[in-house]
N, C-alpha and C. Protein backbone atom coordinates (compact mmCIF):
# COMPACT_ATOMS: atom_id res chain seq x y z
N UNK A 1 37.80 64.31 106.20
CA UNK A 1 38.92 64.46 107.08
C UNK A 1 39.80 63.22 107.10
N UNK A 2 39.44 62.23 106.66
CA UNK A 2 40.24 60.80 106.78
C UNK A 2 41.11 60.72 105.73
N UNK A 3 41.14 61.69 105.32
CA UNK A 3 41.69 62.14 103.75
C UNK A 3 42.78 62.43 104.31
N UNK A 4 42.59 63.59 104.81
CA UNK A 4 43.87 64.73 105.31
C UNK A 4 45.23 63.39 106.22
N UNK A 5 44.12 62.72 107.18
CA UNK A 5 45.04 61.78 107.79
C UNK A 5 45.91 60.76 107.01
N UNK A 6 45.63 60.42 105.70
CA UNK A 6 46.08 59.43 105.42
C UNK A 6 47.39 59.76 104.75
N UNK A 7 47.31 61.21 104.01
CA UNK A 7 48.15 62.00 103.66
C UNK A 7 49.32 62.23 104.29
N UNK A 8 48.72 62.55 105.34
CA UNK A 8 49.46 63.14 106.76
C UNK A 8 50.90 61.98 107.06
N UNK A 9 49.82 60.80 107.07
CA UNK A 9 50.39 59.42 107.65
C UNK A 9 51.78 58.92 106.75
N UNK A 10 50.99 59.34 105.26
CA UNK A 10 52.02 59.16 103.97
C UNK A 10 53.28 59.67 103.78
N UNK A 11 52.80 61.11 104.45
CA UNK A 11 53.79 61.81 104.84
C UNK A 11 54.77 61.81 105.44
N UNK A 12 54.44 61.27 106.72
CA UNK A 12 55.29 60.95 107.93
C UNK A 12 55.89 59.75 107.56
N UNK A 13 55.65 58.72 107.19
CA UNK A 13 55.95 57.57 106.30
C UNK A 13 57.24 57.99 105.06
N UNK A 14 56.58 58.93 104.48
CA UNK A 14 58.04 59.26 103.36
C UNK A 14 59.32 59.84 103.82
N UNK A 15 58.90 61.04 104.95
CA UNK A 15 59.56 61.86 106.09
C UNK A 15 60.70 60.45 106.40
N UNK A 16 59.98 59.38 107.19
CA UNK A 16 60.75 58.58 107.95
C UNK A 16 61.76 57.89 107.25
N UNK A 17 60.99 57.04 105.44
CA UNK A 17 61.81 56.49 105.11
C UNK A 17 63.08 57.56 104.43
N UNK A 18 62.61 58.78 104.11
CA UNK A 18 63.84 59.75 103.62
C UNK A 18 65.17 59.55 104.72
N UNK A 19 64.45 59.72 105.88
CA UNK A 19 65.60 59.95 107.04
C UNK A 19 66.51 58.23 107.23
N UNK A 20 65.57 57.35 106.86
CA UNK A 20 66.49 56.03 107.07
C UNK A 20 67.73 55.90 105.98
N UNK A 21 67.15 56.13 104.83
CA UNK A 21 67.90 56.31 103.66
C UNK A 21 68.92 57.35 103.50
N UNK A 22 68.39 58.51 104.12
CA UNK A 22 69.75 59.41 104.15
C UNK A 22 70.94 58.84 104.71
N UNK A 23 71.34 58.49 105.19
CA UNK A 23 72.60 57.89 105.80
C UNK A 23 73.67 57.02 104.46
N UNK A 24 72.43 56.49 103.75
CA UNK A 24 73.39 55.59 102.71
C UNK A 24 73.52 56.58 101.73
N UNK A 25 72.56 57.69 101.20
CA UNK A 25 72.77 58.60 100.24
C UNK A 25 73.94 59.37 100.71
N UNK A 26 74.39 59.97 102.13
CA UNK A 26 75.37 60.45 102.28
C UNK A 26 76.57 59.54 102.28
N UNK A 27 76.61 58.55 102.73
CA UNK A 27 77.87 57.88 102.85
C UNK A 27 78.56 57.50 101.65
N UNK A 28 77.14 57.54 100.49
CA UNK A 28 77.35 57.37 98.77
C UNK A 28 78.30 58.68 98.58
N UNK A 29 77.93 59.83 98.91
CA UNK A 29 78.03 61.19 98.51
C UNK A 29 79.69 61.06 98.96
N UNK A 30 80.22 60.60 100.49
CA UNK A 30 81.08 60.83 100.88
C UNK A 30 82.18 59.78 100.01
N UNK A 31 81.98 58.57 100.17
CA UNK A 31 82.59 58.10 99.29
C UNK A 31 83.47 59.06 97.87
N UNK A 32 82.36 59.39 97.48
CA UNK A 32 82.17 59.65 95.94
C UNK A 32 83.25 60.96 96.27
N UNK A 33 83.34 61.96 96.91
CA UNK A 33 84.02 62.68 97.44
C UNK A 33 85.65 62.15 98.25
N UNK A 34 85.63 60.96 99.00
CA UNK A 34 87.06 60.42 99.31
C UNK A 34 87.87 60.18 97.49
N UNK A 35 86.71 59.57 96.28
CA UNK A 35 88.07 59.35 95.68
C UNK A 35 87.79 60.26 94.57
N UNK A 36 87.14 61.86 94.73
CA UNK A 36 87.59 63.12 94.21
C UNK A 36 89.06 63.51 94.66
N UNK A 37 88.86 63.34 96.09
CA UNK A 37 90.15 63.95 97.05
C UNK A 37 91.38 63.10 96.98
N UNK A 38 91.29 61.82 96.17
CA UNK A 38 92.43 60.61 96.18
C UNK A 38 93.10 60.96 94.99
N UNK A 39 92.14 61.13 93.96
CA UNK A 39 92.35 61.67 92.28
C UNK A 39 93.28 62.81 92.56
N UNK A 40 93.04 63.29 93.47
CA UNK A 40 93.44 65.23 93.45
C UNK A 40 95.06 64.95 94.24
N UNK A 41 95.21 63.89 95.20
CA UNK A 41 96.50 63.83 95.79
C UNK A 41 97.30 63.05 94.89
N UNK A 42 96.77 62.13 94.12
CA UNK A 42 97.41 61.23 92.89
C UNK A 42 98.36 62.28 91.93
N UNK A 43 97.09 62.94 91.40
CA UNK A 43 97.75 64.03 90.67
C UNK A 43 98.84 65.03 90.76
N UNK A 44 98.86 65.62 92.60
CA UNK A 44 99.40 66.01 93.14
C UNK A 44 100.78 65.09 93.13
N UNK A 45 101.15 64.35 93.70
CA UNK A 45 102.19 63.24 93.93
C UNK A 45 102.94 63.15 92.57
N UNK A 46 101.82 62.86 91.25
CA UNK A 46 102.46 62.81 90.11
C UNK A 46 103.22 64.14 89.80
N UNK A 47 102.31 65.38 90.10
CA UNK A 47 103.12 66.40 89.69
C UNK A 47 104.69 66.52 90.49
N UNK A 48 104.51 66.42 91.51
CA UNK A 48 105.72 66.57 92.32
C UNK A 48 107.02 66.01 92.50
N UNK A 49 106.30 64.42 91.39
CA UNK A 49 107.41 63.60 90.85
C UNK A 49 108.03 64.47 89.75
N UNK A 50 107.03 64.64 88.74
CA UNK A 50 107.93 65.27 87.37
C UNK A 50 108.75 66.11 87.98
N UNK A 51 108.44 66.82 89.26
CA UNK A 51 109.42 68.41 89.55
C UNK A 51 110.71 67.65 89.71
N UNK A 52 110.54 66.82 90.26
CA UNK A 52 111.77 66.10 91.46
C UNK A 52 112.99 65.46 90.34
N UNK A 53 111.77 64.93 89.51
CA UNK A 53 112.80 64.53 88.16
C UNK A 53 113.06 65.60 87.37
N UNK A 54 112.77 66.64 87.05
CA UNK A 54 113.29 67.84 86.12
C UNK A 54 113.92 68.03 86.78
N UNK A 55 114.23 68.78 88.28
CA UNK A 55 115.24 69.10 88.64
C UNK A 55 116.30 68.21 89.04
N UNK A 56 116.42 66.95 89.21
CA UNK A 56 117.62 66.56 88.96
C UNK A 56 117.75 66.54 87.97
N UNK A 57 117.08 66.22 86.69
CA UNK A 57 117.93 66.56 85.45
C UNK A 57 118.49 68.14 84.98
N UNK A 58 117.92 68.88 85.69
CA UNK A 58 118.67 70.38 85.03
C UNK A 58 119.53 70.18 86.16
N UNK A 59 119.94 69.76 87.26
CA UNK A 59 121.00 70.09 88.63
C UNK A 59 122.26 69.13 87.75
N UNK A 60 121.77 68.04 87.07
CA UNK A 60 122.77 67.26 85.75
C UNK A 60 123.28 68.06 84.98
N UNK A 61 122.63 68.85 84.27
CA UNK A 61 123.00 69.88 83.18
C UNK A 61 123.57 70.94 84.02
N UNK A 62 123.23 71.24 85.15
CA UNK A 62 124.36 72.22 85.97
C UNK A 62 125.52 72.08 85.75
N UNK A 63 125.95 70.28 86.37
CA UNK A 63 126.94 70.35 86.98
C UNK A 63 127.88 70.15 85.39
N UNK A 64 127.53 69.31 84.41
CA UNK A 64 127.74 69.23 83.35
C UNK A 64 128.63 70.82 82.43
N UNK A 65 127.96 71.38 82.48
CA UNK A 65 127.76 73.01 82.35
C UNK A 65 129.08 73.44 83.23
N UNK A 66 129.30 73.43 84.15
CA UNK A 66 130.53 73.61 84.98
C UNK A 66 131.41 73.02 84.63
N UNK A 67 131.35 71.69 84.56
CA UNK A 67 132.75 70.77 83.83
C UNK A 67 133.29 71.49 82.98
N UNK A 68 132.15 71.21 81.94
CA UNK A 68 132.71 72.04 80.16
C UNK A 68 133.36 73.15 80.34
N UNK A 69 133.06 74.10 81.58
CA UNK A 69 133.59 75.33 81.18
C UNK A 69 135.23 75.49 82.18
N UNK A 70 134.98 74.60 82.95
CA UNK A 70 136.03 74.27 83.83
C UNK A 70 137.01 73.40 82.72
N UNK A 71 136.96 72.97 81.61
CA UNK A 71 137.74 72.34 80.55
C UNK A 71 137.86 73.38 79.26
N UNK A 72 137.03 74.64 79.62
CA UNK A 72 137.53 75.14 78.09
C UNK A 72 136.66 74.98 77.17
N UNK A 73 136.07 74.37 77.45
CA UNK A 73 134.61 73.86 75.95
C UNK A 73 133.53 75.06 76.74
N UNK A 74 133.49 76.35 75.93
CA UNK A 74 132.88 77.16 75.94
C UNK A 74 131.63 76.69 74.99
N UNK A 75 131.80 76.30 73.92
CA UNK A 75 130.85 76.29 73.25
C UNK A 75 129.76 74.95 73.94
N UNK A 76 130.24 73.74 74.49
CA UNK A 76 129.62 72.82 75.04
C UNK A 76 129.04 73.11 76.64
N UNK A 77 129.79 74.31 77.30
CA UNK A 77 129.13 74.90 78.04
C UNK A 77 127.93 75.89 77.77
N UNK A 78 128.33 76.68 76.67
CA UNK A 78 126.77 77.18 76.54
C UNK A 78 125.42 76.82 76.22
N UNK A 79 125.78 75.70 75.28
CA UNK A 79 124.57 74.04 75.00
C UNK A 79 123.75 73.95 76.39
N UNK A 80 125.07 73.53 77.02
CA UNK A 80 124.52 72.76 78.33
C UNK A 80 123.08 74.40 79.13
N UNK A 81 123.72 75.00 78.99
CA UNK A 81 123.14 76.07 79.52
C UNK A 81 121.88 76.64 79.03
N UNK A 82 121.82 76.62 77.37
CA UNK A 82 121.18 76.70 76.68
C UNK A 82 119.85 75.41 77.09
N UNK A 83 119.90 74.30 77.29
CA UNK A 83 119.13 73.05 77.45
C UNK A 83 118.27 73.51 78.98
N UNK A 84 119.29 73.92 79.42
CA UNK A 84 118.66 74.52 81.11
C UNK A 84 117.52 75.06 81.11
N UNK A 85 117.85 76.42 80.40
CA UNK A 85 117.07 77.37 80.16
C UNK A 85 115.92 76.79 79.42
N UNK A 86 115.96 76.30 77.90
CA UNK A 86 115.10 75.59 77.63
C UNK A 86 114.10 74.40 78.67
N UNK A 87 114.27 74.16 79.68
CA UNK A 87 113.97 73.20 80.16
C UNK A 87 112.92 73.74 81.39
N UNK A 88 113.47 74.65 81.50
CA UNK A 88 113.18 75.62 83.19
C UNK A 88 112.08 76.48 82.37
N UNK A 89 112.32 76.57 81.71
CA UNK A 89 111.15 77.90 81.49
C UNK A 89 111.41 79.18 82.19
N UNK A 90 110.23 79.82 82.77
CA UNK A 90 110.42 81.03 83.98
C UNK A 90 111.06 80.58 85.39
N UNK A 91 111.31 79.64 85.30
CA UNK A 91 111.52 78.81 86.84
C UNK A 91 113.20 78.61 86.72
N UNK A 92 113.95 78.61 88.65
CA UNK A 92 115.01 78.58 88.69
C UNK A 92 115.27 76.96 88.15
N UNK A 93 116.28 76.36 87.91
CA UNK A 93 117.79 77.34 88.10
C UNK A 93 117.95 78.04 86.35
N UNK A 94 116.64 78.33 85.67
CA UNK A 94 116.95 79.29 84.81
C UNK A 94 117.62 80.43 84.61
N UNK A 95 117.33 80.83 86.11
CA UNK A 95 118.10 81.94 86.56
C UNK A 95 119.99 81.93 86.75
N UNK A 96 120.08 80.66 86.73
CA UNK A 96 121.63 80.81 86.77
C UNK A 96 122.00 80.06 85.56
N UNK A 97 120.94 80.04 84.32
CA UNK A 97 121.38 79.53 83.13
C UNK A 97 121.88 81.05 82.65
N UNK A 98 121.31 81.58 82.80
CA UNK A 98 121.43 83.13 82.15
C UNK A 98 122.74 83.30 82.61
N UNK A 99 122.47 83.60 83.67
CA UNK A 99 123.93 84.11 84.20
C UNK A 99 125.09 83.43 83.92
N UNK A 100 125.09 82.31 83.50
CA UNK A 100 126.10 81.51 83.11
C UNK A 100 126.50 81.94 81.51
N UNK A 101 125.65 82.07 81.03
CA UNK A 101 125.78 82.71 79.57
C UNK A 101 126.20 83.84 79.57
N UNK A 102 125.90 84.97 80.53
CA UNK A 102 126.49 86.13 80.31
C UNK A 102 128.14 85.90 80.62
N UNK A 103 128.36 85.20 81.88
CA UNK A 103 129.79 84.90 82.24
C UNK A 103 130.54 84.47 80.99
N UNK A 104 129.79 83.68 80.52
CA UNK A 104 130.36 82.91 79.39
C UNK A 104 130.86 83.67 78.19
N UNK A 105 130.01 84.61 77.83
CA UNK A 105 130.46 85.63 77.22
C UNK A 105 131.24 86.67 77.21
N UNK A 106 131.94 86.48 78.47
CA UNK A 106 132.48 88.21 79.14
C UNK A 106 133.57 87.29 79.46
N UNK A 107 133.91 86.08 79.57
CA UNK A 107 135.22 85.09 79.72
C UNK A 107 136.56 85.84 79.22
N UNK A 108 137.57 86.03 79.60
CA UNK A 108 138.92 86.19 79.20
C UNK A 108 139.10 85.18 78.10
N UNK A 109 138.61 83.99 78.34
CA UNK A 109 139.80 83.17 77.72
C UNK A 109 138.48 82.30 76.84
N UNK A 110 137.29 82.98 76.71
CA UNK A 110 136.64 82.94 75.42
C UNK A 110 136.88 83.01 73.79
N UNK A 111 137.15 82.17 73.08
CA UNK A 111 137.83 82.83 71.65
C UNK A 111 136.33 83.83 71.08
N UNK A 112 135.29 83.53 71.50
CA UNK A 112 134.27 84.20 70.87
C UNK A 112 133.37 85.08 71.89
N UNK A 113 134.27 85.54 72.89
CA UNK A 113 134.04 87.04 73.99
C UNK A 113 133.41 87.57 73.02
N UNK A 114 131.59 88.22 73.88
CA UNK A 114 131.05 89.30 72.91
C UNK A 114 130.54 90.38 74.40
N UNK A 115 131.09 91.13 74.50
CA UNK A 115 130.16 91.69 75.74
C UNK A 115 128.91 91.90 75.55
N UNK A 116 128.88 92.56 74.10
CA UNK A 116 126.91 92.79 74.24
C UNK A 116 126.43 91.94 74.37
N UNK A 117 127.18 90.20 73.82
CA UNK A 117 126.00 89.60 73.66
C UNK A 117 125.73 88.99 75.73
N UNK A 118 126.89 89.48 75.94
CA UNK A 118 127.04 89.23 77.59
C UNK A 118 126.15 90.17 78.52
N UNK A 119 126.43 91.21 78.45
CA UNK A 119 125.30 92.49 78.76
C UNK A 119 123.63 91.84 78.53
N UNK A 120 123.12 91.52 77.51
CA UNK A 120 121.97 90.89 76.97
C UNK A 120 121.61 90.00 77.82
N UNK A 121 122.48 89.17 78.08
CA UNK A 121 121.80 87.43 78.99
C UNK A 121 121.57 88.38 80.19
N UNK A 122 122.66 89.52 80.89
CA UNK A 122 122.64 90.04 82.43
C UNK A 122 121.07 90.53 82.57
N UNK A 123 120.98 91.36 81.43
CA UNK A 123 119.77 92.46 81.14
C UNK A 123 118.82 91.43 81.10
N UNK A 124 118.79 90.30 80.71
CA UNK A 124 117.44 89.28 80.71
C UNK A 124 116.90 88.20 81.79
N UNK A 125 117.97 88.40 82.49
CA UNK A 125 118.15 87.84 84.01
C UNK A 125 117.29 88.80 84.86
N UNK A 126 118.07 90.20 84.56
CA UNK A 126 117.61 90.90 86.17
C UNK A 126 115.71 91.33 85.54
N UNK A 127 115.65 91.10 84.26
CA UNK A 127 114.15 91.62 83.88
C UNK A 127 113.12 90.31 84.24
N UNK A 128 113.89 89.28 83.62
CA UNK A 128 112.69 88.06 83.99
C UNK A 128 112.78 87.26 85.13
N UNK A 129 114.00 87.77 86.03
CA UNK A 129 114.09 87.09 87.23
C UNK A 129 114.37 87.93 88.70
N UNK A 130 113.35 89.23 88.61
CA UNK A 130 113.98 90.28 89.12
C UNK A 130 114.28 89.86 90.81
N UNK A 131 113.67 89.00 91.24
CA UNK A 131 113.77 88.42 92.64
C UNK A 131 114.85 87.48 92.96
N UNK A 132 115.74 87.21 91.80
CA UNK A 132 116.71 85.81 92.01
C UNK A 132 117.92 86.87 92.86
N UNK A 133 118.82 85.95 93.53
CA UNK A 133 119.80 86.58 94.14
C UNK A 133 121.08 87.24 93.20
N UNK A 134 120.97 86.17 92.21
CA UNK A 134 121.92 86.26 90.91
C UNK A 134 121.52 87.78 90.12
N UNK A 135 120.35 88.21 90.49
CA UNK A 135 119.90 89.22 89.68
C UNK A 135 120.48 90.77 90.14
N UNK A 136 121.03 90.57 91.09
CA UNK A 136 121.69 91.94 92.17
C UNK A 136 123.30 92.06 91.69
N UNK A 137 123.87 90.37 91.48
CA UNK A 137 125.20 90.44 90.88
C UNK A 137 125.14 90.76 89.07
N UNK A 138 123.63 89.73 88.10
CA UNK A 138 123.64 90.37 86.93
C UNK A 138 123.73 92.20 86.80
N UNK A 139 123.49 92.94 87.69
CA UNK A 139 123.12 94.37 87.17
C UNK A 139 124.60 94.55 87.68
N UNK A 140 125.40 94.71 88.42
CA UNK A 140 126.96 94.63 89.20
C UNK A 140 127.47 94.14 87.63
N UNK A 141 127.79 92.86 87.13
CA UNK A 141 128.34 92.55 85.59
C UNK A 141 128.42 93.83 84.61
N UNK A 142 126.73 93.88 84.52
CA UNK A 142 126.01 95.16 83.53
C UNK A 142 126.74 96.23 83.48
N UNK A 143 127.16 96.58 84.90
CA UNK A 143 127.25 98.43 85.15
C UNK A 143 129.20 97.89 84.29
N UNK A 144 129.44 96.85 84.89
CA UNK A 144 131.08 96.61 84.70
C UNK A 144 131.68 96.89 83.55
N UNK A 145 130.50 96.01 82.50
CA UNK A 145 131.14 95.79 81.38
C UNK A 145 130.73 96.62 80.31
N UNK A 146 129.43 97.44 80.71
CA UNK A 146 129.61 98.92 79.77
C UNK A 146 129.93 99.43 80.04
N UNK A 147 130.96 99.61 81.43
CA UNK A 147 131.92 101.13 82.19
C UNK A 147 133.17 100.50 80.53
N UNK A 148 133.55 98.68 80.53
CA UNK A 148 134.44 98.80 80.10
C UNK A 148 134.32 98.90 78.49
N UNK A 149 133.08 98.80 77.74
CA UNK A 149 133.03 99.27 76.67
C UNK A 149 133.24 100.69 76.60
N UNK A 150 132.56 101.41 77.45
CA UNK A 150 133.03 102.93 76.95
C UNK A 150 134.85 102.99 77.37
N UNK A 151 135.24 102.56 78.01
CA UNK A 151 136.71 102.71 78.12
C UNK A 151 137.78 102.33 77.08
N UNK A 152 137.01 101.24 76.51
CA UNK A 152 136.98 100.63 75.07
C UNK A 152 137.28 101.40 74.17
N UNK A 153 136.14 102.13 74.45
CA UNK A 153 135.93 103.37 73.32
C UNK A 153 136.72 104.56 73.01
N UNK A 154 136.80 105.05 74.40
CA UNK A 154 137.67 105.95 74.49
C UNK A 154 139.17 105.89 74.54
N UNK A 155 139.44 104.52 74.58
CA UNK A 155 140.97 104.19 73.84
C UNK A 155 141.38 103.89 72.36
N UNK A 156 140.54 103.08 71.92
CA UNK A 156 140.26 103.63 70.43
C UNK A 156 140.06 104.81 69.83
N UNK A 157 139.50 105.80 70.29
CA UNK A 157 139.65 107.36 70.39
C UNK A 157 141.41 107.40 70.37
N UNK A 158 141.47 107.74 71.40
CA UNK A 158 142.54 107.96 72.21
C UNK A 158 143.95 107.75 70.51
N UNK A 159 143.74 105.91 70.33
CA UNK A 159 144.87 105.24 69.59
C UNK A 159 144.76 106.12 67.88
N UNK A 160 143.62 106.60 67.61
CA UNK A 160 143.40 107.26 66.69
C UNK A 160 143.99 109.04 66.88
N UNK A 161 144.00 109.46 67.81
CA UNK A 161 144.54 110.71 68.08
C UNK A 161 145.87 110.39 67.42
N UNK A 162 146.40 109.40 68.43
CA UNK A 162 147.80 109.18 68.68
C UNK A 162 148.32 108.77 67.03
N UNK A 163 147.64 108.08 65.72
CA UNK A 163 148.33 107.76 64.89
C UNK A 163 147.96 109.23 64.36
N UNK A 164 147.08 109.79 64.08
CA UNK A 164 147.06 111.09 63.74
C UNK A 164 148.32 112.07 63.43
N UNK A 165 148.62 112.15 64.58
CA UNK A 165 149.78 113.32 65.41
C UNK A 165 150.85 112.60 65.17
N UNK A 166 151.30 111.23 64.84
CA UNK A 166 151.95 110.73 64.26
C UNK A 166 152.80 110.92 62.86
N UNK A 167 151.47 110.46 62.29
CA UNK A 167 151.46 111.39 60.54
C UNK A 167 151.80 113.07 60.34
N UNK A 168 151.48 113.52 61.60
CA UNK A 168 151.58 114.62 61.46
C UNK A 168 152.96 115.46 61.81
N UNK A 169 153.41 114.84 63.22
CA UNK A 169 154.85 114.46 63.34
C UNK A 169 155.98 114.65 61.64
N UNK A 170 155.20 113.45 61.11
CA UNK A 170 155.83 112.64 60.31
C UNK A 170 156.25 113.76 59.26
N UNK A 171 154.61 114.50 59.01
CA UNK A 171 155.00 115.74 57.90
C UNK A 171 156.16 116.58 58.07
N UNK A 172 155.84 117.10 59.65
CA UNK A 172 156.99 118.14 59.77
C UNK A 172 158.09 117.87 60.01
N UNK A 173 158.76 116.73 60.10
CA UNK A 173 159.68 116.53 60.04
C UNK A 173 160.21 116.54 58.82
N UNK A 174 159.66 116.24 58.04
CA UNK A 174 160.13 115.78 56.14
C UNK A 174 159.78 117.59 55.54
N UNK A 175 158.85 118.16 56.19
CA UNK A 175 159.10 119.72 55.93
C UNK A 175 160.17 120.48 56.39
N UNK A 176 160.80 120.17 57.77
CA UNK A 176 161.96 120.31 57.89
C UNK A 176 163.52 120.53 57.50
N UNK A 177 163.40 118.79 56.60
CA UNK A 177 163.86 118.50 56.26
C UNK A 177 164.66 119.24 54.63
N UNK A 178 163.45 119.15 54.38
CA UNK A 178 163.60 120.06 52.60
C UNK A 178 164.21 121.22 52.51
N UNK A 179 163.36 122.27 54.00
CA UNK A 179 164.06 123.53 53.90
C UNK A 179 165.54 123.89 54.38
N UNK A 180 165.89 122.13 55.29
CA UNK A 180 167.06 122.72 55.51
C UNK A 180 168.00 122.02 54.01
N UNK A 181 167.48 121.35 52.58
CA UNK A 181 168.53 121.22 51.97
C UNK A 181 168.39 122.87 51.12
């Protein structure tokens, strides 16, 4: 039985020193855990820098982008726009790179006006940005400027009737003509 006690005693002995020692094993643990959680806000902070700096540099290429087109440099406005988009990825103000391209394309005073290729940027706006506000005015553009291609169309129709009936005019008059010499 002096056995069992000494065990016992050993026991209570390891019991005790576990419990003295726990305190520094946790405060190790906690530590070790404050600079998991320091690493994690570091990282955090860093990320939130790069945002802060991308977006002033695309809010640069915004305003840039506006100049050019406010001067006429269509083609140096679509660059600028083009860089945006490249830059943004799925993220705004990608969303008003697009839309700037479709505008850009559907311009009056564009020498290289393409509507489809204008229709295309609208159509790729309201698909990959279906939540942007810009995306309610891209489909409004859309409906506009294929009402005015088919109107397009149907005046070209139309100008083809008209030289037609022209020529045709043209015959009977010169048939007219013959039978009355």
């Amino acid at each position: 039985m002096g056995r069992k006690r000494t065990r016992a005693r050993k026991l209570i002995y390891f019991c005790v020193a576990g419990l003295i020692l726990l305190p520094y094993f946790g405060c190790a643990l906690l530590t070790e855990n404050q600079k998991v959680e320091a690493r994690k806000v570091a990282v955090r902070n860093e990320e939130s820098q790069r945002k802060e700096e991308t977006s002033k540099i695309l809010s640069e290429h915004l305003l840039r982008a506006r100049k050019l087109l406010e001067q006429r440099d269509y083609d140096g406005s679509l660059k600028e726009n083009q860089r945006i988009l490249s830059l943004s990825g799925q993220n705004p103000p990608g969303d008003e790179a697009l839309f700037n391209m479709g505008l850009l394309y559907a311009h009056f005073g564009n020498p290289k006006k393409d509507n489809g290729r204008s229709i295309g940027f609208f159509r790729k706006l309201a698909k990959d940005y279906p939540y942007s506000p810009l995306a309610v005015q891209a489909r409004i553009w859309m409906g506009i400027l294929q009402e005015n291609e088919k109107l397009n169309q149907t005046i070209q129709k139309l100008n083809q009737v008209i030289e037609e009936s022209k020529k045709v005019d043209i015959e009977i008059e010169e048939k007219k003509r013959e039978k009355a010499k």
